[in-house]
Each structure stands twice: as C-alpha cells, then as structure tokens.
C-alpha atoms as a PDB file:
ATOM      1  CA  UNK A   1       0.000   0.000   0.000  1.00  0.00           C
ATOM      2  CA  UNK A   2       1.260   3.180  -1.006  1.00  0.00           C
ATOM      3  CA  UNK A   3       1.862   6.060   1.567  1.00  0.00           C
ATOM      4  CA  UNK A   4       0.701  10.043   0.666  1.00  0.00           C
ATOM      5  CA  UNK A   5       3.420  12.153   1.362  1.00  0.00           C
ATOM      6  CA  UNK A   6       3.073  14.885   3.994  1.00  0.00           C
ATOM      7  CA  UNK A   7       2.374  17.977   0.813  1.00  0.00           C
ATOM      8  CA  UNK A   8      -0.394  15.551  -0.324  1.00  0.00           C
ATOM      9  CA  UNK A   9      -1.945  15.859   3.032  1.00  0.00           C
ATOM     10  CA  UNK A  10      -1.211  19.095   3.301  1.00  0.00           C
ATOM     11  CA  UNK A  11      -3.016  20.265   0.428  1.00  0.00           C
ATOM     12  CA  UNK A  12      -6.437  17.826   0.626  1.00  0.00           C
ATOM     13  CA  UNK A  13      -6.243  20.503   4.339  1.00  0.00           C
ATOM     14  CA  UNK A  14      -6.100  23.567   2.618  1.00  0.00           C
ATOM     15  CA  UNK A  15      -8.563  22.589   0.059  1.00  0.00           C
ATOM     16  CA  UNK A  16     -10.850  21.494   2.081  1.00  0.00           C
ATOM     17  CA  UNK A  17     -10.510  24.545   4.126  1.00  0.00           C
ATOM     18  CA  UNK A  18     -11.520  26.466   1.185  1.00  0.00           C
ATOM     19  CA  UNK A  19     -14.307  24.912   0.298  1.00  0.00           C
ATOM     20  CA  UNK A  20     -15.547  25.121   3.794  1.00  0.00           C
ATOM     21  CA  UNK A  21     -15.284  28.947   3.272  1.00  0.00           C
ATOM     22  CA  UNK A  22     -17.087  29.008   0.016  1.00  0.00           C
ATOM     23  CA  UNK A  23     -19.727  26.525   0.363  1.00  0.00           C
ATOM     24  CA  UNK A  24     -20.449  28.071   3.779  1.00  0.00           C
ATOM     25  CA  UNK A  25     -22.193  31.606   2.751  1.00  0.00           C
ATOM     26  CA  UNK A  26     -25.542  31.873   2.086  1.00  0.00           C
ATOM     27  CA  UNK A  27     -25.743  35.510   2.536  1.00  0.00           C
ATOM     28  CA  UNK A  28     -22.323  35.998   1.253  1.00  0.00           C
ATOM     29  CA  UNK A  29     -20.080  35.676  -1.610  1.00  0.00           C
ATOM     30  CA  UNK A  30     -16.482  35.180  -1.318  1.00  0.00           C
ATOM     31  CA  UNK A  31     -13.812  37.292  -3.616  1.00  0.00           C
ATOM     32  CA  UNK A  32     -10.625  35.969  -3.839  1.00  0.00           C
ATOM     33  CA  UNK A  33      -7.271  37.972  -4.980  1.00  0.00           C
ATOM     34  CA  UNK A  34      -5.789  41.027  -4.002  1.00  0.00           C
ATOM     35  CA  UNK A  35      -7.852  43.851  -3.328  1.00  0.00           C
ATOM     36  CA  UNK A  36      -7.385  47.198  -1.597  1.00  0.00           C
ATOM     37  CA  UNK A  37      -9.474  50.287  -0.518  1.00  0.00           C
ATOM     38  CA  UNK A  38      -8.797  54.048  -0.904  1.00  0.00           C
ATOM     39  CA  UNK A  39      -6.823  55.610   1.090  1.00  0.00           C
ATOM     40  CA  UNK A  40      -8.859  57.580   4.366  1.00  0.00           C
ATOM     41  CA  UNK A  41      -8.279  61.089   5.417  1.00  0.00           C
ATOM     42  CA  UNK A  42      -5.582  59.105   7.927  1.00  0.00           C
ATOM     43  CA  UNK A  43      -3.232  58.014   5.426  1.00  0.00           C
ATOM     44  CA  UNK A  44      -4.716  54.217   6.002  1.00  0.00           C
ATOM     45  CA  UNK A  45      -6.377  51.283   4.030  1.00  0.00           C
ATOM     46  CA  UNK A  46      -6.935  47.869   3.891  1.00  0.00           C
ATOM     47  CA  UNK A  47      -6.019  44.976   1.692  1.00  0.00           C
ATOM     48  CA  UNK A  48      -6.562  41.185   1.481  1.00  0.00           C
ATOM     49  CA  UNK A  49      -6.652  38.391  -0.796  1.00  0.00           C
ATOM     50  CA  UNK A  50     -10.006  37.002   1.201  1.00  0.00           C
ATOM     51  CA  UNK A  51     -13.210  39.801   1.023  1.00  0.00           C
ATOM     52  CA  UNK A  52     -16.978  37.962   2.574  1.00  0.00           C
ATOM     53  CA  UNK A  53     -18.844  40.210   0.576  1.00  0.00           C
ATOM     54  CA  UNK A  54     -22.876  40.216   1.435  1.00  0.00           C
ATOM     55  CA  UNK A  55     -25.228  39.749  -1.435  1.00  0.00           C
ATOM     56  CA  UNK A  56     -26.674  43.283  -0.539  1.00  0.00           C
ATOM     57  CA  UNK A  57     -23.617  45.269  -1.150  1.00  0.00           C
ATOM     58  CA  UNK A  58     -22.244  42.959  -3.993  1.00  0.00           C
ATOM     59  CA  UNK A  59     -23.110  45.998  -6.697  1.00  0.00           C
ATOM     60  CA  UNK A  60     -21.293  48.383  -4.698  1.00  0.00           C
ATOM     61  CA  UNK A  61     -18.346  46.433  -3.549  1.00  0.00           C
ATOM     62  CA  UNK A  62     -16.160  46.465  -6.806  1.00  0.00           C
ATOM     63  CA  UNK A  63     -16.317  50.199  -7.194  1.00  0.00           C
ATOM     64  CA  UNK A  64     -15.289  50.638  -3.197  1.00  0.00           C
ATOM     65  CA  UNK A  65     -12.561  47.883  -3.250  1.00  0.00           C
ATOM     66  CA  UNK A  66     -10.749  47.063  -5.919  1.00  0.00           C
ATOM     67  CA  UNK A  67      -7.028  46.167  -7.703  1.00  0.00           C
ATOM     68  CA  UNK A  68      -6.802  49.759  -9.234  1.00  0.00           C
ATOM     69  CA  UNK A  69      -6.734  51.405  -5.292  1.00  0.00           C
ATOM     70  CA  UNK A  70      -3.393  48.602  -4.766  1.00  0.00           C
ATOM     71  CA  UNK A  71      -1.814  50.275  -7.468  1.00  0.00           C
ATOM     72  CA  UNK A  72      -2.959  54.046  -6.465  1.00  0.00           C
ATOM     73  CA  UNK A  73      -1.740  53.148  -2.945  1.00  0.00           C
ATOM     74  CA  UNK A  74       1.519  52.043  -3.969  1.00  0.00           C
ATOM     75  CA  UNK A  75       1.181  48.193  -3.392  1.00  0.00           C
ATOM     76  CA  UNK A  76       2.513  45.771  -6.528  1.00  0.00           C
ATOM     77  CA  UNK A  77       0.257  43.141  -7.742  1.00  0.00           C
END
C-alpha cells in the first residue's frame, strides 16, 4: 500500500478549508485575490486576498474595493 506524502496531506487541508469557506455563505459571496481600498483622510487602508462580501452590497463592492486602489496606494500586484 502506497503512503501520501506529507504535501499531499497538506493540500487535501487547505482545500478542504476552502471549500468550507465558500460553500459556507448563504448571505455571502467570497472574492478571492488582491484587493485594496482608498486611502482615508488618515493616510490608512486595507487589503486582502479574502473579502466575505454580502449579497446586498455585492453591486457596490467592486467600485469601493478594488485592484486599481493597490496600485494608487503604492502596493505591486
């Protein structure tokens, strides 16, 4: 019998982890990749490659947060 190495293991985990996240939201959608917001009157913003978007807000979301605000803010893609 053959044996699955420790990376195949590894990476059934982080696959199933991710389709835990997906499959979970009802109310949400999930947006995967880097994404940033504009920059507040504090000189701050936020990025991630994970956004739980709600279904509500879906229409606004990708003018609010988006890949051109990485590049305005000075972050590489």
């Amino acid at each position: 019998m053959k044996q699955i190495s420790l990376f195949s293991w590894s990476l059934i985990f982080v696959l199933f982890v991710v389709f835990l996240f997906t499959s979970g939201c009802s109310n949400h959608y999930v947006k995967l990749g880097k994404r940033c917001t504009k920059i507040a009157s504090d000189n701050t913003y936020e990025k991630s490659f994970i956004w739980i978007v709600n279904k509500q807000n879906i229409g606004s979301f990708d003018h609010k947060i988006n890949k051109d605000n990485c590049l305005k803010n000075g972050e590489k893609l």
